[in-house]
Protein backbone atom coordinates (compact mmCIF):
# COMPACT_ATOMS: atom_id res chain seq x y z
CA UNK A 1 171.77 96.53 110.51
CA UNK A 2 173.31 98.39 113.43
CA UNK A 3 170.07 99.31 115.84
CA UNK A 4 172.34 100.71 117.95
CA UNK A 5 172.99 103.55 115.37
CA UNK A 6 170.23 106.00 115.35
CA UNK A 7 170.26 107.28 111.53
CA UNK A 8 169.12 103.36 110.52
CA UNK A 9 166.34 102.65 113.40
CA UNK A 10 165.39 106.33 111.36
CA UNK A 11 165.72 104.87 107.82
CA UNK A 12 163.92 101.58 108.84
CA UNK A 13 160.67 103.54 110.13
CA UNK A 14 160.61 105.87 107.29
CA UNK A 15 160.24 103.53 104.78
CA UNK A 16 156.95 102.43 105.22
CA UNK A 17 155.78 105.88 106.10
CA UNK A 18 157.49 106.74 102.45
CA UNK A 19 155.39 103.72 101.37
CA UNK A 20 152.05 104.47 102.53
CA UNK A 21 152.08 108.03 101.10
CA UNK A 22 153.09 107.04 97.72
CA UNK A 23 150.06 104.65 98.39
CA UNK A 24 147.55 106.99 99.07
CA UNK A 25 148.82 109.24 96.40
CA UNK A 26 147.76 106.13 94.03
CA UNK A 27 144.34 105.78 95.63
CA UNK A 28 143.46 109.56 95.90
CA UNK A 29 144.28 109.24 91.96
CA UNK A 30 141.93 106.63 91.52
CA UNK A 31 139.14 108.12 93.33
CA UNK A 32 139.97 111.51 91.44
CA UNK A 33 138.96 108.90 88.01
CA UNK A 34 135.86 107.66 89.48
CA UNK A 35 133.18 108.82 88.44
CA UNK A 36 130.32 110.84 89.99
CA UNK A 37 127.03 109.78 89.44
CA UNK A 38 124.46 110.42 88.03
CA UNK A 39 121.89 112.36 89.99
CA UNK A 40 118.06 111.46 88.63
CA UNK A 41 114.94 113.08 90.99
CA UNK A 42 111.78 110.78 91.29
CA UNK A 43 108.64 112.71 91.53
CA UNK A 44 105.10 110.91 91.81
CA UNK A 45 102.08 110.68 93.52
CA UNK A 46 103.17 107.98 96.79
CA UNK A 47 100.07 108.84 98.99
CA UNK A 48 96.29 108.77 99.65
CA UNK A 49 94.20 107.41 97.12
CA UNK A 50 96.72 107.53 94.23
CA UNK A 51 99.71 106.10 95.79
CA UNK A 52 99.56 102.60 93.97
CA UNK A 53 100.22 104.01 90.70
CA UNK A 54 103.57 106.87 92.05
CA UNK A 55 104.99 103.41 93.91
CA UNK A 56 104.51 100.77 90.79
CA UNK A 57 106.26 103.69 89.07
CA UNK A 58 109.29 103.99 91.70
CA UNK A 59 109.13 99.97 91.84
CA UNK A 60 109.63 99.39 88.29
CA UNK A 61 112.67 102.18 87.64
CA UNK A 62 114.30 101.33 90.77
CA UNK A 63 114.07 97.45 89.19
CA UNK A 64 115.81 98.68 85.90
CA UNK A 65 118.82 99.93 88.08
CA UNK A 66 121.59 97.51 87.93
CA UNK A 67 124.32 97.59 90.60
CA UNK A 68 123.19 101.16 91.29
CA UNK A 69 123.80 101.77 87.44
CA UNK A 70 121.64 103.09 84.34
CA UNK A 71 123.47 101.69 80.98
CA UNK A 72 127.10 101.38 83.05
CA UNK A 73 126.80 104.95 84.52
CA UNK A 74 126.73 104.80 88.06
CA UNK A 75 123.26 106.71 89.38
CA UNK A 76 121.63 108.28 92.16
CA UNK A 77 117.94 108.37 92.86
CA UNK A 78 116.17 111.15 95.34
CA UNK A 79 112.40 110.15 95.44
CA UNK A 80 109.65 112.88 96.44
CA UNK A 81 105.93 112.51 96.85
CA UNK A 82 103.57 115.43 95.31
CA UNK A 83 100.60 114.20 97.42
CA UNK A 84 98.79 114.63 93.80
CA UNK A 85 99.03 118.48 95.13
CA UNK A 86 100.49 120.58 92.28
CA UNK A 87 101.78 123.30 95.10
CA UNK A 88 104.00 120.03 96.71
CA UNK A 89 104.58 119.01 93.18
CA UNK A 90 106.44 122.42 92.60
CA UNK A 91 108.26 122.19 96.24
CA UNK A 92 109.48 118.64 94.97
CA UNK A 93 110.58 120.05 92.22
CA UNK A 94 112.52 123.44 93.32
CA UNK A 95 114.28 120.95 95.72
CA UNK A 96 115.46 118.79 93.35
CA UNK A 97 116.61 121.43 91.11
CA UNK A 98 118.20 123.80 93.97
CA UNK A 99 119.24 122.11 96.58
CA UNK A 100 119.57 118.31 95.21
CA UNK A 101 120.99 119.87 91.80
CA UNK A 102 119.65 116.74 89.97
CA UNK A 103 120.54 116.21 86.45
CA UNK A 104 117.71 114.49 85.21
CA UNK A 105 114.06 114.61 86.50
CA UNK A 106 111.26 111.49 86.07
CA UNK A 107 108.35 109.98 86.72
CA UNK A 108 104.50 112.32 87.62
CA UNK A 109 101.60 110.43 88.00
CA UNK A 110 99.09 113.27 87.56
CA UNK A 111 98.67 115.67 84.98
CA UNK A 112 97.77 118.36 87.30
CA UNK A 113 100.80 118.36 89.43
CA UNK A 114 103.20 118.01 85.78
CA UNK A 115 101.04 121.33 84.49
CA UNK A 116 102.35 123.01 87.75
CA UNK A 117 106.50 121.89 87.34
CA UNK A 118 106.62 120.95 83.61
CA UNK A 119 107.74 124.38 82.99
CA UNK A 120 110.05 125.08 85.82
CA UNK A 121 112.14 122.10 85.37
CA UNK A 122 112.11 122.49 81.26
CA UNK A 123 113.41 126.10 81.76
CA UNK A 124 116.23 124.81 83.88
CA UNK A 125 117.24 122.95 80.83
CA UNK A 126 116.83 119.81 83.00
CA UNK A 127 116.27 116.79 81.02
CA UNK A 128 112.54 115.52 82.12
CA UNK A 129 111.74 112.05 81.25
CA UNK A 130 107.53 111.81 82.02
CA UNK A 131 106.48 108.02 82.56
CA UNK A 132 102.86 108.64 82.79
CA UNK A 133 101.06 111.98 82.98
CA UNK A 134 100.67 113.51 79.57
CA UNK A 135 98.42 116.81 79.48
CA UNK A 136 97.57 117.84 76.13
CA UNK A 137 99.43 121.15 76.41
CA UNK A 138 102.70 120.22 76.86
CA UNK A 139 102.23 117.64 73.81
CA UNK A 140 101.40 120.57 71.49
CA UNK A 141 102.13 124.26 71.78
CA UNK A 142 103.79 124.30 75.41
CA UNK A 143 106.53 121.16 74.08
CA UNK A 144 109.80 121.26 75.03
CA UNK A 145 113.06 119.57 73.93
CA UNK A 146 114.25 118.74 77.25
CA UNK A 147 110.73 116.70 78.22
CA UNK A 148 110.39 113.06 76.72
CA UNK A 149 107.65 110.93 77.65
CA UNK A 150 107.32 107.09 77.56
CA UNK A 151 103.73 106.98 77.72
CA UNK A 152 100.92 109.12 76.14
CA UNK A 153 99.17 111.84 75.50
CA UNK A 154 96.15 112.05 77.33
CA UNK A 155 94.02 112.51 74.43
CA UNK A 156 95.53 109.72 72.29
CA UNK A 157 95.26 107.34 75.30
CA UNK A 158 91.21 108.17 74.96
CA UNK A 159 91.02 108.28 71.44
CA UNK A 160 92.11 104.53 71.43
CA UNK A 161 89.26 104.36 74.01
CA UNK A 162 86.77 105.87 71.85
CA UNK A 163 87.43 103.90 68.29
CA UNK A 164 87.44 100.54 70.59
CA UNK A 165 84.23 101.68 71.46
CA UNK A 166 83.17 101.99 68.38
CA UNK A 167 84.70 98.87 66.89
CA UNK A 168 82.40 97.00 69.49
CA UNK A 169 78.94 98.82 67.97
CA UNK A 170 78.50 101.10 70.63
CA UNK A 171 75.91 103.79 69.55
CA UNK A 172 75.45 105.38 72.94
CA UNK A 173 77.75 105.99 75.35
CA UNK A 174 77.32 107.57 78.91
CA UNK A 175 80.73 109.23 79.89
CA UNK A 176 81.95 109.98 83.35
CA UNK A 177 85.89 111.17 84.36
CA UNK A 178 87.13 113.03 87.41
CA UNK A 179 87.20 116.71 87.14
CA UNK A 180 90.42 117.74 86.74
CA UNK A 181 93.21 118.30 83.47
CA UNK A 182 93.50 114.30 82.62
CA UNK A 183 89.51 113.87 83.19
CA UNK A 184 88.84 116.38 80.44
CA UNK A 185 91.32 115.55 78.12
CA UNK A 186 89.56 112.28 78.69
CA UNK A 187 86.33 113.24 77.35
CA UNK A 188 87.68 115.38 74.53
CA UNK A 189 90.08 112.37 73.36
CA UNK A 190 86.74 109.93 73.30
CA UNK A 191 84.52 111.68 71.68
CA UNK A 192 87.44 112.74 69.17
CA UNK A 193 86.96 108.70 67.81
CA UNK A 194 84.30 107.82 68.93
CA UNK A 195 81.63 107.27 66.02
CA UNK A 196 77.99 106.97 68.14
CA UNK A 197 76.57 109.32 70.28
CA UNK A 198 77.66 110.45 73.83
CA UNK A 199 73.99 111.01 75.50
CA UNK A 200 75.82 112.63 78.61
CA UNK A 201 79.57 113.50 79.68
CA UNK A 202 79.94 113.85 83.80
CA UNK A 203 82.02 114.74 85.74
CA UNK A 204 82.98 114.32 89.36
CA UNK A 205 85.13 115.37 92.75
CA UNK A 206 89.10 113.68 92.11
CA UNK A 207 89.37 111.48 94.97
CA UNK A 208 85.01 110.86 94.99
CA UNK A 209 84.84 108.03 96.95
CA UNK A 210 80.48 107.76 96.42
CA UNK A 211 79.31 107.41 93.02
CA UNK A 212 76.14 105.86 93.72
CA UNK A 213 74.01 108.90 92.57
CA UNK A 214 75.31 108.95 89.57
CA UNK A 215 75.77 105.63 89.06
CA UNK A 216 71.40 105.74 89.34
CA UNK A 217 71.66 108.49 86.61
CA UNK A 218 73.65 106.79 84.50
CA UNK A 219 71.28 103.86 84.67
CA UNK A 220 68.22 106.32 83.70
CA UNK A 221 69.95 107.24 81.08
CA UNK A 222 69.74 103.73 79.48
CA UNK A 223 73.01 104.11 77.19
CA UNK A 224 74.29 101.21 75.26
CA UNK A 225 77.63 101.10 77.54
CA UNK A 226 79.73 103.42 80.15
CA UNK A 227 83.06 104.63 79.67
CA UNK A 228 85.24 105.95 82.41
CA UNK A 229 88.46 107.23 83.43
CA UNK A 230 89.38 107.13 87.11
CA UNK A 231 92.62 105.78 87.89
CA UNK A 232 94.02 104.27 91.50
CA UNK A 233 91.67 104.59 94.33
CA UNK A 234 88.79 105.49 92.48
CA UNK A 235 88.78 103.34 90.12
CA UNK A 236 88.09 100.68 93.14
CA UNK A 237 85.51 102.40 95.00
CA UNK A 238 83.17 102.83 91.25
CA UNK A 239 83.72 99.62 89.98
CA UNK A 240 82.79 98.25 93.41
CA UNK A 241 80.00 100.09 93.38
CA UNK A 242 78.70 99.61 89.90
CA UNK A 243 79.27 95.56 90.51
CA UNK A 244 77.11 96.09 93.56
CA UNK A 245 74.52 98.26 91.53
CA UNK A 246 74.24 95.01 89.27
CA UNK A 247 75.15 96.60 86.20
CA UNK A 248 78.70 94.86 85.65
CA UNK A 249 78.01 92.00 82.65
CA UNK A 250 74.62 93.68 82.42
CA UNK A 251 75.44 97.22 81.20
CA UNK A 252 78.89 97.16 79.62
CA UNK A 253 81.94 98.73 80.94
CA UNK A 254 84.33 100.08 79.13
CA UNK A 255 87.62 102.39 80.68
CA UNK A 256 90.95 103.17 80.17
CA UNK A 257 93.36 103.68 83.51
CA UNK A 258 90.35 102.26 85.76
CA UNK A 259 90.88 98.21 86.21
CA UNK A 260 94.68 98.00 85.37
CA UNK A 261 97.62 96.52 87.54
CA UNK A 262 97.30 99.36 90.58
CA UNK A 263 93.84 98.51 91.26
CA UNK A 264 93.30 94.53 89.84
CA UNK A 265 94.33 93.24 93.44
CA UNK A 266 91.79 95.59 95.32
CA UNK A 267 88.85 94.33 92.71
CA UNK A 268 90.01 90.75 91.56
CA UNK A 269 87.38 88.64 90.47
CA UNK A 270 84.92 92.03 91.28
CA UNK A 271 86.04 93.32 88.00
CA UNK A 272 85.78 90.15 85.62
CA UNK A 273 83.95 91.00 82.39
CA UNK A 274 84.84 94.67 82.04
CA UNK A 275 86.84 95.92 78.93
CA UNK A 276 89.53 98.25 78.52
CA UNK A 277 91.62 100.25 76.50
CA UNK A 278 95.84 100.26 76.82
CA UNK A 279 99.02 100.37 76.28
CA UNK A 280 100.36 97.64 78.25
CA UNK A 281 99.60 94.51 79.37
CA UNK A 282 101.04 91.91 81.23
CA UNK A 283 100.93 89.06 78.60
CA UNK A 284 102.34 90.96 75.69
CA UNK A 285 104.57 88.43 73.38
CA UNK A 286 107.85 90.11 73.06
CA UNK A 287 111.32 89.36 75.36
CA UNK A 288 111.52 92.85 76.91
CA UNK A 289 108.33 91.91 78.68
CA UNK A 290 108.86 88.47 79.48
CA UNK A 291 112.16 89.16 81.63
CA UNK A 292 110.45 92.66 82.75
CA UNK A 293 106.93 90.49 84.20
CA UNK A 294 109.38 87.72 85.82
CA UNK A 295 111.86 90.82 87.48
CA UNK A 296 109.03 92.70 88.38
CA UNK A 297 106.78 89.56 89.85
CA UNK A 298 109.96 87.98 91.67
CA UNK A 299 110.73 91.59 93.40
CA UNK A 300 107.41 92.67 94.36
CA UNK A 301 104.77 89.50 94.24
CA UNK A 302 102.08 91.28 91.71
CA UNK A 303 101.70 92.12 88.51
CA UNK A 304 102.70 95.09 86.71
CA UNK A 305 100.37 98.04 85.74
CA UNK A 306 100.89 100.02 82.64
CA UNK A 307 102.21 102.81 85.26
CA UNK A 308 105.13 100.41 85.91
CA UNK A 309 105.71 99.41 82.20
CA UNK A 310 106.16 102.77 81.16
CA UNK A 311 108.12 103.81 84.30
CA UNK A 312 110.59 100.88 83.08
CA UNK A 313 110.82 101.85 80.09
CA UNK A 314 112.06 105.50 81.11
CA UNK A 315 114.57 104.11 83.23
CA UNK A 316 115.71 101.81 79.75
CA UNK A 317 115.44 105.06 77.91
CA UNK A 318 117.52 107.11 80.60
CA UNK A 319 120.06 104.10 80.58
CA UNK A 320 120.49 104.06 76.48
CA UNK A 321 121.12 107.62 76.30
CA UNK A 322 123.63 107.16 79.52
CA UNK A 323 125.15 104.90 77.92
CA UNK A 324 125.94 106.70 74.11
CA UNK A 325 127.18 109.82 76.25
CA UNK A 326 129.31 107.84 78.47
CA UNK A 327 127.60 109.58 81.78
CA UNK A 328 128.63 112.85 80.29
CA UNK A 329 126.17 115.23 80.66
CA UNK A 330 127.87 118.30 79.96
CA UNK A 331 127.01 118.01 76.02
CA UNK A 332 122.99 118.74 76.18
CA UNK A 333 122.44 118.52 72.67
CA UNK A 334 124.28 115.22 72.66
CA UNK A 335 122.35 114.18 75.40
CA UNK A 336 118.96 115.19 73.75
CA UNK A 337 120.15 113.25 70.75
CA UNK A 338 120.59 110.22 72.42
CA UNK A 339 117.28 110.45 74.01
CA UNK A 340 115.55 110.66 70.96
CA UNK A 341 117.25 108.04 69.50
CA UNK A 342 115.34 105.92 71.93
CA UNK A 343 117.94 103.20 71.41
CA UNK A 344 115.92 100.96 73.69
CA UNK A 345 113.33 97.64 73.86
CA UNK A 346 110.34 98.99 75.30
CA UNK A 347 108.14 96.53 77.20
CA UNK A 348 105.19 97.81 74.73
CA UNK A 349 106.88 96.72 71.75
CA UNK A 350 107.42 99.00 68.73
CA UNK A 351 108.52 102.35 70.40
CA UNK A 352 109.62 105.34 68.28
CA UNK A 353 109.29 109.43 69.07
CA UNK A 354 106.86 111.93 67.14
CA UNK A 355 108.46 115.23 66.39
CA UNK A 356 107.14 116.29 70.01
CA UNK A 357 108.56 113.72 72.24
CA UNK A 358 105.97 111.76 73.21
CA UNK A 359 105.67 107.97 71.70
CA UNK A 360 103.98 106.66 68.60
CA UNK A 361 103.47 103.26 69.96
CA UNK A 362 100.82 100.94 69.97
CA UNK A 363 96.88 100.55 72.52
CA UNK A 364 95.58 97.21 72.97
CA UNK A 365 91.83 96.19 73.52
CA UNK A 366 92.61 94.29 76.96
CA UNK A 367 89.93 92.43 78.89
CA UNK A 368 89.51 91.22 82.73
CA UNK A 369 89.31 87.23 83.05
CA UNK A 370 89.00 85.19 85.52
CA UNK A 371 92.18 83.28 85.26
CA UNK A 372 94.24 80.35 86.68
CA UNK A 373 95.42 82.34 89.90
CA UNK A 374 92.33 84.80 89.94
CA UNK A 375 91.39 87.77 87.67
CA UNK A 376 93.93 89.33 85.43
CA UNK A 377 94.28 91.09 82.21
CA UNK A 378 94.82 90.34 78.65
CA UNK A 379 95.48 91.92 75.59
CA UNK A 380 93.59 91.16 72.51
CA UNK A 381 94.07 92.44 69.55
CA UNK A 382 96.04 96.59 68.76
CA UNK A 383 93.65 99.30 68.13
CA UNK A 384 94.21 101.13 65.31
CA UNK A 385 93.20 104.95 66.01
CA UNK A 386 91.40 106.38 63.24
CA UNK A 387 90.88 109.71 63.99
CA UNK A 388 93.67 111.62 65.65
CA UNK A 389 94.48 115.41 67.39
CA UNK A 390 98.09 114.96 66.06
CA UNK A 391 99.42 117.59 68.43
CA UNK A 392 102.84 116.99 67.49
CA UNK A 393 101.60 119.33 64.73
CA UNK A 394 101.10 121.97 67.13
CA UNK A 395 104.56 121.23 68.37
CA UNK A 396 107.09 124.07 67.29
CA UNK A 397 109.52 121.86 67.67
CA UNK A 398 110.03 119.76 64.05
């Protein structure tokens, strides 16, 4: 080649230049294909006394994400805390559906705060997958099809608390629960089972952190056990307090979201001999929950709570319905459908929907032992709930 002659030194340096724009034609191509993902907002309670439960929640979903993908589909998580304040809970929420335009919605510790933005976020046609708060309402006349849950109606969670109390000859129980939606549903769900007599039903400040005055009524009282419902923080300060009133292996205890994963390393060996009702528990004897206990262990050195179970198993249930859609969204009754296919292994074992969305799965009786590394939980035998409220009934959707 002549680089004397102007017209080739031209030809020689255009080349390339001709070479690298067919080459980023080819790459803007490719990023054209890939594919956006999929946006999914995180709302619990990550503060104050009921942090533990929001953050084994966000733990165990963000452990389900593989390679930042749900069931192949690449993903994008935007985590807010509701403070277990149903005005934040609502903020969270209009963020994540105006300015974040999320296309799916999990998570809600509380049932307060998911009374406040269950609505809002169903009426955006917003696919809402609950993982632990289940009012009653919005399991009977106020359902939805775009809100699934993987965890329970409040009052069915109870009523499994109530016929275990009356499988152990209970005839008269003392009942105490924090005063707010999930504290009465509570109450209502016990005594809905429960066969003996319930000599007095209290109730008390969310967030109490003294209970010794009515842990000296309850004592008056003389029942034949206690049952309670106060989940995270409180939990630990009344068990605490009714071991150091003497009354734990002397006056029996019986509670459902009290002594669970959140709140076993706070009470270890404090809580040994108390009995309660649930859906999950660490030493369950099926291969979801093997893998999911030696994932969850190896990432975050504890345990899993039943808020973490069920948070995994929305993640599994987001990632099946991913999956049978390809990551296409666009289709919402496709979408729906492969939600409530519920094409998934849940951690619980057997794991189908009612007619309203929530699970028909199983409640074990599960006991605190002191075990070969310190207290922990096991489940016994299933409950079988006699008496139900059935609000899938109420459900208008069939």
């Amino acid at each position: 080649m002549n680089l004397a002659n102007p017209s080739a030194r031209r030809r020689r340096f255009l080349r390339p230049s001709l070479a690298a724009v067919a080459l980023c034609g080819i790459l803007g191509a490719t990023a054209s294909f890939a594919q956006e993902p999929v946006k999914i907002g995180f709302i619990g309670t990550l503060s104050g006394p009921g942090g533990a439960l929001g953050q084994d929640q966000y733990d165990a979903f963000m452990l389900a994400i593989k390679d930042g993908k749900l069931g192949g589909v690449p993903v994008e998580v935007v985590r807010e805390d509701d403070q277990l304040k149903p005005d934040i809970g609502v903020q969270a929420a209009t963020k994540l559906l105006k300015s974040e335009k999320v296309d799916i919605i999990t998570g809600v510790t509380f049932s307060n705060v998911m009374m406040a933005i269950h609505k809002p976020i169903t009426d955006a046609k917003v696919f809402f997958i609950g993982s632990n708060a289940g009012p009653a309402p919005i399991a009977g006349k106020e359902c939805s099809p775009y809100f699934f849950s993987t965890s329970w109606d409040n009052d069915m969670l109870h009523e499994a608390g109530g016929q275990l109390a009356s499988d152990l000859g209970y005839k008269n129980m003392y009942v105490m629960a924090a005063n707010y939606q999930a504290g009465r549903d509570a109450v209502s769900g016990f005594k809905r089972d429960y066969t003996g007599k319930v000599i007095d039903e209290v109730y008390t400040q969310v967030n109490q952190p003294d209970y010794s005055a009515e842990i000296a009524q309850l004592q008056a009282a003389e029942p034949d056990a206690v049952y309670v419902f106060y989940p995270g923080g409180m939990g630990v300060n009344f068990v605490k307090q009714y071991r150091q009133a003497g009354l734990l292996g002397k006056l029996p205890l019986i509670s459902v979201s009290t002594i669970d994963g959140s709140t076993l390393p706070a009470l270890k060996s404090l809580a040994v001999g108390a009995i309660t009702s649930a859906p999950y528990a660490p030493n369950l004897d099926n291969a979801q929950n093997k893998q999911f206990v030696e994932a969850f262990v190896k990432a975050y050195d504890r345990q899993p709570s039943m808020y973490a179970a069920q948070s995994y198993d929305a993640a599994n249930l987001i990632a099946s319905a991913l999956k049978k859609v390809d990551g296409k969204l666009d289709d919402k009754e496709a979408v729906l459908a492969a939600l409530k296919a519920a094409d998934f292994d849940s951690v619980r074992g057997a794991f189908k929907f009612d007619s309203n969305q929530f699970p028909d799965a199983p409640f074990y009786r599960v006991d605190v032992v002191e075990g070969a590394n310190g207290a922990e939980l096991q489940a016994k035998n299933p409950i079988v709930i006699k008496t139900r409220a059935n609000f899938a009934q109420q459900c208008p959707m069939k």
